[in-house]
N, C-alpha and C. Protein backbone atom coordinates (compact mmCIF):
# COMPACT_ATOMS: atom_id res chain seq x y z
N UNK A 1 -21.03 -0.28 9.09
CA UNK A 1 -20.84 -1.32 8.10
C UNK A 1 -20.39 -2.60 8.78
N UNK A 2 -20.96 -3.78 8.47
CA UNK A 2 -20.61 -5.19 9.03
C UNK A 2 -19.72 -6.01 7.58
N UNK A 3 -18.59 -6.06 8.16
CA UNK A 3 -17.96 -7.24 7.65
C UNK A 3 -18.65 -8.99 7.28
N UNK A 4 -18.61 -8.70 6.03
CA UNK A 4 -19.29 -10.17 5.67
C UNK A 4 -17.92 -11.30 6.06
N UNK A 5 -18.28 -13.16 6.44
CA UNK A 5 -17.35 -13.55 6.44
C UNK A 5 -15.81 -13.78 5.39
N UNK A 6 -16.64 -13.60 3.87
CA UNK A 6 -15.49 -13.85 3.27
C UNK A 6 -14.64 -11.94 3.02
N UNK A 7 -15.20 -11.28 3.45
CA UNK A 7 -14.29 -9.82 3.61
C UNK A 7 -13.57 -10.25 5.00
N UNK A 8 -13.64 -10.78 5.92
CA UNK A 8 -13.14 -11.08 7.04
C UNK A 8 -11.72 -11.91 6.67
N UNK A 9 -11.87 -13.03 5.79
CA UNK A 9 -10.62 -13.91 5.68
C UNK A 9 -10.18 -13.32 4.63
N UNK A 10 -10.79 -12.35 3.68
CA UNK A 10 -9.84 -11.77 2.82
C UNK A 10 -8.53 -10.68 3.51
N UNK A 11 -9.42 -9.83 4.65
CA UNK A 11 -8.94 -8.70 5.25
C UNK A 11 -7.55 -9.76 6.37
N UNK A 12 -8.09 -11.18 6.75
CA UNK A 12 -7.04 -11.81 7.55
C UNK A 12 -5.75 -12.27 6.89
N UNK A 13 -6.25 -12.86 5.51
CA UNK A 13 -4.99 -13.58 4.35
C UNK A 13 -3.96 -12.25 4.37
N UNK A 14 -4.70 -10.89 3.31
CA UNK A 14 -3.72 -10.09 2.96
C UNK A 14 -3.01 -9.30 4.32
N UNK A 15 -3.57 -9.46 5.59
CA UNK A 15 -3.07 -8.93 6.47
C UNK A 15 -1.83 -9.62 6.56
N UNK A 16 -2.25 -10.86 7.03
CA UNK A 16 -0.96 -11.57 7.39
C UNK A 16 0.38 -11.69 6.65
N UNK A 17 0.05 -11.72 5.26
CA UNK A 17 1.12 -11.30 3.87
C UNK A 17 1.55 -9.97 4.15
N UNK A 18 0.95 -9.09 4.38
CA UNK A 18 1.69 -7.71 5.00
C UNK A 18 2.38 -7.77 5.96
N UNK A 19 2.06 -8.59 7.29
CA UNK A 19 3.07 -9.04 7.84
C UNK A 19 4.62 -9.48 7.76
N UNK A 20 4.04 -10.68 6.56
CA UNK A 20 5.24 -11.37 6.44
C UNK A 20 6.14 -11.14 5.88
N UNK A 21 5.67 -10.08 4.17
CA UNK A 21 6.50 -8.97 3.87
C UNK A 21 7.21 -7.87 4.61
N UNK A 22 6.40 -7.70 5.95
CA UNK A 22 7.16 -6.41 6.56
C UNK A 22 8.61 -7.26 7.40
N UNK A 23 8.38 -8.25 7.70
CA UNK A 23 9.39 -9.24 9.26
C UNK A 23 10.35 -9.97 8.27
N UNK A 24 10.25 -9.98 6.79
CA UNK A 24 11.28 -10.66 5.82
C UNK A 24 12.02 -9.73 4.79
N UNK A 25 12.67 -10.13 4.39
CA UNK A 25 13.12 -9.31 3.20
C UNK A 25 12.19 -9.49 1.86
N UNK A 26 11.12 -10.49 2.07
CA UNK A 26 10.53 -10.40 0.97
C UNK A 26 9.93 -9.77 0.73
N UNK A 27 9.44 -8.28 1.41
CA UNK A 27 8.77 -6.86 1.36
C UNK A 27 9.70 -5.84 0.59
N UNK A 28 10.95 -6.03 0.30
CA UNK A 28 11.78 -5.20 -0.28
C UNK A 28 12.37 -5.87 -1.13
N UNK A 29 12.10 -5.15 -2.51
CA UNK A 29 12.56 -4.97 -3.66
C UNK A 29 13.68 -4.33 -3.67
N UNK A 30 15.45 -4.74 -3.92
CA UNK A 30 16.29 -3.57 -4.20
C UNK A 30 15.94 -3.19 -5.40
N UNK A 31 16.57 -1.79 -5.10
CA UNK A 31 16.34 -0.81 -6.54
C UNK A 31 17.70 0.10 -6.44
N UNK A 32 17.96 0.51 -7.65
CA UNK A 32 19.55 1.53 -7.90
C UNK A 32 19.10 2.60 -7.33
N UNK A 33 18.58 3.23 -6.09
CA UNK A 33 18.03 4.70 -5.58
C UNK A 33 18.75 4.65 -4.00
N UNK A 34 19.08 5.88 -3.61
CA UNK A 34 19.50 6.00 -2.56
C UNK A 34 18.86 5.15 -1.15
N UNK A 35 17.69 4.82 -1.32
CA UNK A 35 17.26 4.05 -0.53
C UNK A 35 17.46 2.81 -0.33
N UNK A 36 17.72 2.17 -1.44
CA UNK A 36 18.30 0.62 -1.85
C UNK A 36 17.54 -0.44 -1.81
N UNK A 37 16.21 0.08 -1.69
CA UNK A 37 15.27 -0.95 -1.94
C UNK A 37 13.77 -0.25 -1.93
N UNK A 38 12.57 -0.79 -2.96
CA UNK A 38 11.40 -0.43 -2.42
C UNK A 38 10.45 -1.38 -1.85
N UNK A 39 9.48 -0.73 -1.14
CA UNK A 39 8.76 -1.75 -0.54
C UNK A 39 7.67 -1.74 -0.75
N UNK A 40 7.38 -3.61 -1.18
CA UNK A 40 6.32 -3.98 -1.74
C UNK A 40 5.21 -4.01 -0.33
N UNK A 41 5.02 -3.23 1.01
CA UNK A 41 4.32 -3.75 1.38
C UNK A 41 2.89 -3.24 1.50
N UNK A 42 2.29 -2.47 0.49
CA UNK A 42 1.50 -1.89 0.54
C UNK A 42 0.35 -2.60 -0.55
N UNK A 43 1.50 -3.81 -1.19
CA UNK A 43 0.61 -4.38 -2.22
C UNK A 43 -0.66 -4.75 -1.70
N UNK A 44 -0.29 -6.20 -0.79
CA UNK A 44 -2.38 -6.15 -0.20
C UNK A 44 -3.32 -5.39 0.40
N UNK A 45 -2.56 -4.26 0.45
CA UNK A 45 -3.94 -3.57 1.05
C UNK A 45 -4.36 -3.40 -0.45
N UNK A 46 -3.76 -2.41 -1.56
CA UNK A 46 -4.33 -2.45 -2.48
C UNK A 46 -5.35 -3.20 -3.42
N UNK A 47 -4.65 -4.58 -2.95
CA UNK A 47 -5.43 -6.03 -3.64
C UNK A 47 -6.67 -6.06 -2.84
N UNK A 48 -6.48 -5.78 -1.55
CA UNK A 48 -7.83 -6.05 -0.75
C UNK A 48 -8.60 -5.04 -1.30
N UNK A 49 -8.45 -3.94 -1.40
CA UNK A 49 -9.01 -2.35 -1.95
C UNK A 49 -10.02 -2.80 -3.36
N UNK A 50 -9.11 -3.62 -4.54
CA UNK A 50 -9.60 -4.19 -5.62
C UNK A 50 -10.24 -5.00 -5.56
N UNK A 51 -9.97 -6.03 -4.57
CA UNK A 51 -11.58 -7.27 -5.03
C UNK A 51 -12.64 -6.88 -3.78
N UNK A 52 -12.15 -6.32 -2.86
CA UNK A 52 -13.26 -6.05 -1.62
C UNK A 52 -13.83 -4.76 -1.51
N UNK A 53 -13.09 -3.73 -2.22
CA UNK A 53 -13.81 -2.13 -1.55
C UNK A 53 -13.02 -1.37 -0.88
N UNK A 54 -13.47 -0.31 -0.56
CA UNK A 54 -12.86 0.19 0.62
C UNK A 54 -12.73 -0.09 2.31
N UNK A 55 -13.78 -0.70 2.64
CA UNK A 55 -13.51 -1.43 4.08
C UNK A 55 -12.45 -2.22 4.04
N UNK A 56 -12.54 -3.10 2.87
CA UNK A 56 -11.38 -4.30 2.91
C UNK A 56 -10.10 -3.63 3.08
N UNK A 57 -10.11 -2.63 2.06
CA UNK A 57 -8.48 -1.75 1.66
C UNK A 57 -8.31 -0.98 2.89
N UNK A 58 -9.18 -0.63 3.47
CA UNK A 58 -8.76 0.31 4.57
C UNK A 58 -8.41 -0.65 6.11
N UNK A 59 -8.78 -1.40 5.88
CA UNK A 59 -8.55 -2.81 7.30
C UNK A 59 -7.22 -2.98 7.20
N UNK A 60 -7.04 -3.79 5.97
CA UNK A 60 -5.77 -4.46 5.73
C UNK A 60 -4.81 -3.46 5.52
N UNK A 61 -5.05 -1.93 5.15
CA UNK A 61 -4.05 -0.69 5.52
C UNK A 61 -3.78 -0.47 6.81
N UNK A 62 -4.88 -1.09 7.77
CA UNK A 62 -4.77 -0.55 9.42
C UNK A 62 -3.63 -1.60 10.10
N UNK A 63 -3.64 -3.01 9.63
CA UNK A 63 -2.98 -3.77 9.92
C UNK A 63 -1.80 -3.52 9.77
N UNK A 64 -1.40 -3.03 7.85
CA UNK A 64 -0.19 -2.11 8.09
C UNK A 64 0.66 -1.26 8.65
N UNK A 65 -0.22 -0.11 8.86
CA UNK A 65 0.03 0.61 9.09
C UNK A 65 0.51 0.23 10.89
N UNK A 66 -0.65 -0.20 11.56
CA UNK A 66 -0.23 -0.78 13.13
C UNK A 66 1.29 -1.46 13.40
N UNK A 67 1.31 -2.53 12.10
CA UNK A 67 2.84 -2.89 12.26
C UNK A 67 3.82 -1.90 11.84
N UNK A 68 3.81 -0.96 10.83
CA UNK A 68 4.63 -0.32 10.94
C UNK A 68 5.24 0.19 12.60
N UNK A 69 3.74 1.21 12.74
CA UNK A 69 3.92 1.96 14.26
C UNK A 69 4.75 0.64 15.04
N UNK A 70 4.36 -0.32 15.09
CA UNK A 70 5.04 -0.87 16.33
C UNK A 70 6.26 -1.58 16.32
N UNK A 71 6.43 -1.77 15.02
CA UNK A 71 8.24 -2.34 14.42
C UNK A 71 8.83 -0.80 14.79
N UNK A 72 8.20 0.33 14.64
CA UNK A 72 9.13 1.11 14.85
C UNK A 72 10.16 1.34 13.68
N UNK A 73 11.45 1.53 14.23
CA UNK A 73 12.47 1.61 13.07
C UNK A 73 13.07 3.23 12.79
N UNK A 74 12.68 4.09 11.69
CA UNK A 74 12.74 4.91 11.76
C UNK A 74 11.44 6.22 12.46
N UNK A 75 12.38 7.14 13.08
CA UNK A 75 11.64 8.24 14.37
C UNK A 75 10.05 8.46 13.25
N UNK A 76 10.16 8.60 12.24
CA UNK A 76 8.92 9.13 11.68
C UNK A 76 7.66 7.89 11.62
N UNK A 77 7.93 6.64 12.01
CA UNK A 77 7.40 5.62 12.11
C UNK A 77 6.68 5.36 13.21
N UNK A 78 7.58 5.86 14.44
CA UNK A 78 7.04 5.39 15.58
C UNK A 78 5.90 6.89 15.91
N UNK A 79 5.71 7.38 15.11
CA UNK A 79 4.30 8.39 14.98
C UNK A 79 2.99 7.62 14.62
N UNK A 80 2.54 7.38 15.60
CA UNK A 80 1.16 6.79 14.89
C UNK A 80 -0.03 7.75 13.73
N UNK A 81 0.04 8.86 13.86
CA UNK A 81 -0.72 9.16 12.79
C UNK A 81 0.28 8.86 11.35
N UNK A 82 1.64 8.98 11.68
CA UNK A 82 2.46 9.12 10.16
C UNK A 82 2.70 7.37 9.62
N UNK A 83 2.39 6.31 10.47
CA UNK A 83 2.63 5.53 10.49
C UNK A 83 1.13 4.58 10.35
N UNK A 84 0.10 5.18 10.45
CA UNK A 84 -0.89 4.33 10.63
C UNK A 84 -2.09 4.92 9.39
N UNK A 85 -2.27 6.26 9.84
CA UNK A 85 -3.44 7.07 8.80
C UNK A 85 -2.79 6.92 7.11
N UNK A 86 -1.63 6.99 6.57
CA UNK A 86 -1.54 6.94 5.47
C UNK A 86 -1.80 5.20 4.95
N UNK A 87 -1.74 4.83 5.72
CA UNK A 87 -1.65 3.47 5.22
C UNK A 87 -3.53 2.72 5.30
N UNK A 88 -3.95 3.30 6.03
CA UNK A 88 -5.03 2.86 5.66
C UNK A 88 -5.86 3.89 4.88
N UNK A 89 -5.47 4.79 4.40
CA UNK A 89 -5.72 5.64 3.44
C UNK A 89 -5.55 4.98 1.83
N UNK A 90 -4.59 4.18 1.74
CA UNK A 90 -4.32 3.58 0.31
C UNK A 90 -5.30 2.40 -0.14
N UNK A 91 -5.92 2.05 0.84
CA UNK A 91 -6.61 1.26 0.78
C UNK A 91 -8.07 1.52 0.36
N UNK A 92 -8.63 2.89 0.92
CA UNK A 92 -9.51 3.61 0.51
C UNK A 92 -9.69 4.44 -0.75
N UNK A 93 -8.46 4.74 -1.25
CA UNK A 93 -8.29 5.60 -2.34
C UNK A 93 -8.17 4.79 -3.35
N UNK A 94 -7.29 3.44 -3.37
CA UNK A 94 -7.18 2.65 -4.57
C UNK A 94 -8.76 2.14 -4.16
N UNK A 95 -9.56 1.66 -3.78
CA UNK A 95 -10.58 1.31 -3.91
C UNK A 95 -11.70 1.97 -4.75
N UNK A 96 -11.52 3.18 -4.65
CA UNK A 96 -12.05 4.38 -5.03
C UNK A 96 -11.65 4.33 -6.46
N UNK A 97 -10.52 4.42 -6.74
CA UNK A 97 -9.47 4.75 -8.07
C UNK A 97 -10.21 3.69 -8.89
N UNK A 98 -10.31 2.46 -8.40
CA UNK A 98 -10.35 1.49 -8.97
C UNK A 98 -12.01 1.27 -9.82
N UNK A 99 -12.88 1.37 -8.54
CA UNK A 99 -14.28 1.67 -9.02
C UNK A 99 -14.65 2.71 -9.80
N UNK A 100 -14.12 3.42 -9.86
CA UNK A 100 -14.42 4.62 -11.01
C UNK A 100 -13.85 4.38 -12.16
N UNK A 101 -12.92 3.72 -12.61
CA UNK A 101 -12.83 3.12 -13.52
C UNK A 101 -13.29 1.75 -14.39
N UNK A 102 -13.96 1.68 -13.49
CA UNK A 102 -14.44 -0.09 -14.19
C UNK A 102 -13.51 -1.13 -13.63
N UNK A 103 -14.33 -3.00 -13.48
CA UNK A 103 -13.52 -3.88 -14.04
C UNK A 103 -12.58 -4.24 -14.94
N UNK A 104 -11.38 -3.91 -14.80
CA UNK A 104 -10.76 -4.19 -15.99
C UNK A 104 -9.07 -3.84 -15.83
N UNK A 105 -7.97 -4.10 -16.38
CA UNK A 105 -6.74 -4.53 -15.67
C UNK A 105 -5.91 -2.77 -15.98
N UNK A 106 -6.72 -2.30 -16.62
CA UNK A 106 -6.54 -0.45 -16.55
C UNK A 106 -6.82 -0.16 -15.16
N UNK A 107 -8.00 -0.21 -14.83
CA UNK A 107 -8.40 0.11 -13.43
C UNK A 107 -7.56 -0.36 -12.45
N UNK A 108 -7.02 -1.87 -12.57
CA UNK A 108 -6.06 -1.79 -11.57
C UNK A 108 -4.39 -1.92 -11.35
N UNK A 109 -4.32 -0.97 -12.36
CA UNK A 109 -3.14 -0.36 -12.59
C UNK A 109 -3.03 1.10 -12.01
N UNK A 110 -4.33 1.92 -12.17
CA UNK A 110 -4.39 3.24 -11.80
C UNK A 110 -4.46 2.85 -9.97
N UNK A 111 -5.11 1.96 -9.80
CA UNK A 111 -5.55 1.66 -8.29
C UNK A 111 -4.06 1.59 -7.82
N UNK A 112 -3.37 0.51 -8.27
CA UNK A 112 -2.05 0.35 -7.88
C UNK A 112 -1.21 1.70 -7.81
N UNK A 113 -1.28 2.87 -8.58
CA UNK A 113 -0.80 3.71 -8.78
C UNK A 113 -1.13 4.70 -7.47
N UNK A 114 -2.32 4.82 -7.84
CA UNK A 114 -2.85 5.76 -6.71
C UNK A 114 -2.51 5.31 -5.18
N UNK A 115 -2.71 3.92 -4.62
CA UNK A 115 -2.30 3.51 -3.44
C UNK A 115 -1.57 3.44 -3.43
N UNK A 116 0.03 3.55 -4.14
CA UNK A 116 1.39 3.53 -4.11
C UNK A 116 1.67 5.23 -3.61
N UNK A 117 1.01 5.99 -4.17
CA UNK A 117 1.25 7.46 -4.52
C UNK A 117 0.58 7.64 -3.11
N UNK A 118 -0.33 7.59 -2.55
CA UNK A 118 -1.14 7.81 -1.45
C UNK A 118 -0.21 7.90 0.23
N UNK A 119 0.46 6.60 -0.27
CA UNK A 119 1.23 5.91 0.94
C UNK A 119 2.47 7.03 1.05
N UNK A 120 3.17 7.34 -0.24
CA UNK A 120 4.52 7.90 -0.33
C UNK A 120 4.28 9.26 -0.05
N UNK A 121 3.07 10.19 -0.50
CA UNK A 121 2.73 11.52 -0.43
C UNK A 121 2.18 11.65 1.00
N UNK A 122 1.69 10.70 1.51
CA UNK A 122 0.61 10.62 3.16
C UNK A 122 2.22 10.76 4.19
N UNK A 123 2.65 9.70 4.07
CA UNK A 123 3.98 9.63 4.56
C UNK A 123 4.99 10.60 4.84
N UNK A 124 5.14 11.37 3.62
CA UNK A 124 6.22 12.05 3.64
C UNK A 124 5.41 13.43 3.88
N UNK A 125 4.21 13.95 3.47
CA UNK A 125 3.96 15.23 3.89
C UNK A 125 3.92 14.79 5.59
N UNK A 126 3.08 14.34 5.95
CA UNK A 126 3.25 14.14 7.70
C UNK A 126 4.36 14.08 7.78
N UNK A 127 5.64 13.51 7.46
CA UNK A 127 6.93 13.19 7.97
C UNK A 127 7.33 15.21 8.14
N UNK A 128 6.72 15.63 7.02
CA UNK A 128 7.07 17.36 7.21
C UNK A 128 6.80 17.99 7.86
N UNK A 129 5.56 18.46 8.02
CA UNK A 129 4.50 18.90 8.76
C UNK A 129 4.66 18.47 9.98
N UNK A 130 5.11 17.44 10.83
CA UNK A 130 5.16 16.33 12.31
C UNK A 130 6.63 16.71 12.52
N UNK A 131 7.79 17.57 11.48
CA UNK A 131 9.10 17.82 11.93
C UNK A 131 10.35 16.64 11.99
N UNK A 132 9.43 15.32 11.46
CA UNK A 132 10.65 14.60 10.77
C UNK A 132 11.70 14.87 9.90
N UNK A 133 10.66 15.08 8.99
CA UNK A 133 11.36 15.63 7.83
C UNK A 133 12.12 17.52 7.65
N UNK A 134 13.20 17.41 7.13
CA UNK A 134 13.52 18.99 7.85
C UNK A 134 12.85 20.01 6.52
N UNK A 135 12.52 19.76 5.34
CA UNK A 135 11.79 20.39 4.78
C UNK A 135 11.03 19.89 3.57
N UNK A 136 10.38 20.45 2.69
CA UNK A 136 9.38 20.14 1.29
C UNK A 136 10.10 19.40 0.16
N UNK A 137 11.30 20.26 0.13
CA UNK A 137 12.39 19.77 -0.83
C UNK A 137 12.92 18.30 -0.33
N UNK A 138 13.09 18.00 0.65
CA UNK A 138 14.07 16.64 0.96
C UNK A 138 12.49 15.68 0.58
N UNK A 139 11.52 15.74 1.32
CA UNK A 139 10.15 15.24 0.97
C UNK A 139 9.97 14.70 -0.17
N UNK A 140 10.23 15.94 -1.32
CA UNK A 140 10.01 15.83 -3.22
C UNK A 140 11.12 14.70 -3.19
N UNK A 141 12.26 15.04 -3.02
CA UNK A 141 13.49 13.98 -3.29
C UNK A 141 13.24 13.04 -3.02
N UNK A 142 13.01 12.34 -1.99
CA UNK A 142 12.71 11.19 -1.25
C UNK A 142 11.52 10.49 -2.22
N UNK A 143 10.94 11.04 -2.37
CA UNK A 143 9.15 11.14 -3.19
C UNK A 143 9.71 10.66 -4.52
N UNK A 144 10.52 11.34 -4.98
CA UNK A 144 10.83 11.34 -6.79
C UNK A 144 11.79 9.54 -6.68
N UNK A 145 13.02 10.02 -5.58
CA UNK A 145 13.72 8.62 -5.92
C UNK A 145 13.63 7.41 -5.29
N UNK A 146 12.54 7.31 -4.92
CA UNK A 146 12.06 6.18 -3.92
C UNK A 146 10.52 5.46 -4.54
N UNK A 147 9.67 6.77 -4.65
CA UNK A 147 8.25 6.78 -4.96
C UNK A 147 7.90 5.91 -6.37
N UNK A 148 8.87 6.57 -7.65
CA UNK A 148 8.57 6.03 -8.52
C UNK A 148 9.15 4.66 -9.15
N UNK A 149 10.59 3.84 -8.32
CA UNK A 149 10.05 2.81 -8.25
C UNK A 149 9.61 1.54 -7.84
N UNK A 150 8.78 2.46 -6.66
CA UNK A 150 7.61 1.67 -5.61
C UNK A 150 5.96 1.73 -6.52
N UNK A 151 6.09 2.74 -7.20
CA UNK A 151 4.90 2.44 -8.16
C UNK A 151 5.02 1.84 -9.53
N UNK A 152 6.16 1.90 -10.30
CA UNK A 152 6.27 0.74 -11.28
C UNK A 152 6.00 -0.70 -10.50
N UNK A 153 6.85 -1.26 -9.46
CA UNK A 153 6.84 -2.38 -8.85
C UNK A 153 5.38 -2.65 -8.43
N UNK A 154 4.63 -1.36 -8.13
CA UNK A 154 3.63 -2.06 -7.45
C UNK A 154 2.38 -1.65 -8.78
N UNK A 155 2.77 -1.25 -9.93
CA UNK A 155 1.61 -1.76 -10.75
C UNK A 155 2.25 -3.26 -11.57
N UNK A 156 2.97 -3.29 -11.87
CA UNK A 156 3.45 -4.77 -11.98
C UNK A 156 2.87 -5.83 -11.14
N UNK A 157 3.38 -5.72 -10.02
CA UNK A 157 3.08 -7.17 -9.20
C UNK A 157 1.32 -6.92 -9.07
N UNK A 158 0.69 -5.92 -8.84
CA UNK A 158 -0.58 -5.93 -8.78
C UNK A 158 -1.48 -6.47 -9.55
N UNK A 159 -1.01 -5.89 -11.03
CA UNK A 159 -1.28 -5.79 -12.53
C UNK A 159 -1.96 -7.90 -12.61
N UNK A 160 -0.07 -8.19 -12.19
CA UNK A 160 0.41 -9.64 -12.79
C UNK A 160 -0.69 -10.49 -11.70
N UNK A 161 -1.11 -10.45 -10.32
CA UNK A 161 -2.08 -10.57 -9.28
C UNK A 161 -3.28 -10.79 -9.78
N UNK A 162 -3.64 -9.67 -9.91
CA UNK A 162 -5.07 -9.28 -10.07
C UNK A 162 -5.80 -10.69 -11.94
N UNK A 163 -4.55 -10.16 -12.78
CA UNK A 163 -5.05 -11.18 -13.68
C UNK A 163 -5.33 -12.94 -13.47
N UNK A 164 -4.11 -12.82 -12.30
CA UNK A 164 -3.95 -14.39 -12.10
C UNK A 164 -5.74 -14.96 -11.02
N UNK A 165 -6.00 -14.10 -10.33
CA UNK A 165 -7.74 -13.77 -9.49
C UNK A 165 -8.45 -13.86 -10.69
N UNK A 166 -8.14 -13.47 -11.61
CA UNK A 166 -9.45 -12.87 -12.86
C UNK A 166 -9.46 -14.53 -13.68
N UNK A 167 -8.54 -14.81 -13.69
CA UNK A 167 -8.21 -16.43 -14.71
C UNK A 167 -9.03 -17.57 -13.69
N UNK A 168 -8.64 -17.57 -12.14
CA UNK A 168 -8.85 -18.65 -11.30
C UNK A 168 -10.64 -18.44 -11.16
N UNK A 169 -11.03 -16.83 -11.46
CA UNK A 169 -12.61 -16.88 -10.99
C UNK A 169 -13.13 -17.17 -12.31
N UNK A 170 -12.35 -17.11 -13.53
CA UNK A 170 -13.12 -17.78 -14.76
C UNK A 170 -12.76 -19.49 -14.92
N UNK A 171 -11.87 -19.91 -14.16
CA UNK A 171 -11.65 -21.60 -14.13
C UNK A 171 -12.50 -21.88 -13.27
N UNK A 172 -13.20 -20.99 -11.90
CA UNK A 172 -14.05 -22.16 -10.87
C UNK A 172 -15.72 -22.08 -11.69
């Protein structure tokens, strides 16, 4: 598959916003959960996933995912499959999620859902399975009070996104 130019500056914009969310605090949302914040940074791959496909969603997941691996941070991070494959996985799946449902701001709510869910379940089963994580149960926990609300947040901001794209391509 060849990248057309405007999948190219789409896959470069939301990259770089993944970036800038990951190197600021503006990637984290606090939230009342043991974690103390969720993170929005999985939003553009999703967005790329919704107006471009799955190449787009899965690029701009690789970009993610690469910065994760190389910020490092926590031991389960600096794993490149646990750090890189789930993340460009969300990008493919909300793309997926999204096209099977139609145009329409349902579809990318489930998309948002599913690439939120993708990232947190990809993540944390590898984090198990790879011996980060010390078992299934801490996984679910982590999953339950972290996961859900990284997917309210991220069908919101997606939701509120995606309409504001849908308004600007009916004004040009």
């Amino acid at each position: 598959m060849k990248f057309t130019v405007r999948q190219l500056t789409i896959t470069g914009i939301l990259g770089a916003i993944s970036l800038l969310l990951g190197s600021t605090p503006l990637g984290f949302i606090p939230v009342p959960t043991p974690a103390g914040s969720a993170t929005i940074m999985h939003i553009p791959v999703i967005i790329g996933a919704i107006i471009e496909g799955p190449l787009v969603g899965g690029a701009v997941g690789l970009i993610f995912g690469l910065f994760s691996f190389l910020r490092g941070g926590a031991a389960l991070f600096s794993d490149p499959i646990i750090a890189i494959l789930p993340r460009v996985l969300i990008g493919i799946f909300a793309a997926y999620a999204y096209m099977a449902i139609k145009n329409n701001l349902m579809a990318t709510g489930i998309a948002a859902i599913v690439g939120t869910i993708t990232n947190t379940v990809g993540v944390l089963s590898l984090g198990v399975i790879r011996g980060y994580l010390p078992n299934w149960e801490t996984a679910v926990t982590i999953a339950v009070s972290h996961g859900i609300p990284e997917v309210i947040i991220a069908v919101l901001i997606t939701v509120a996104i995606a309409k504001g794209l849908q308004r600007s391509r009916l004004a040009a």
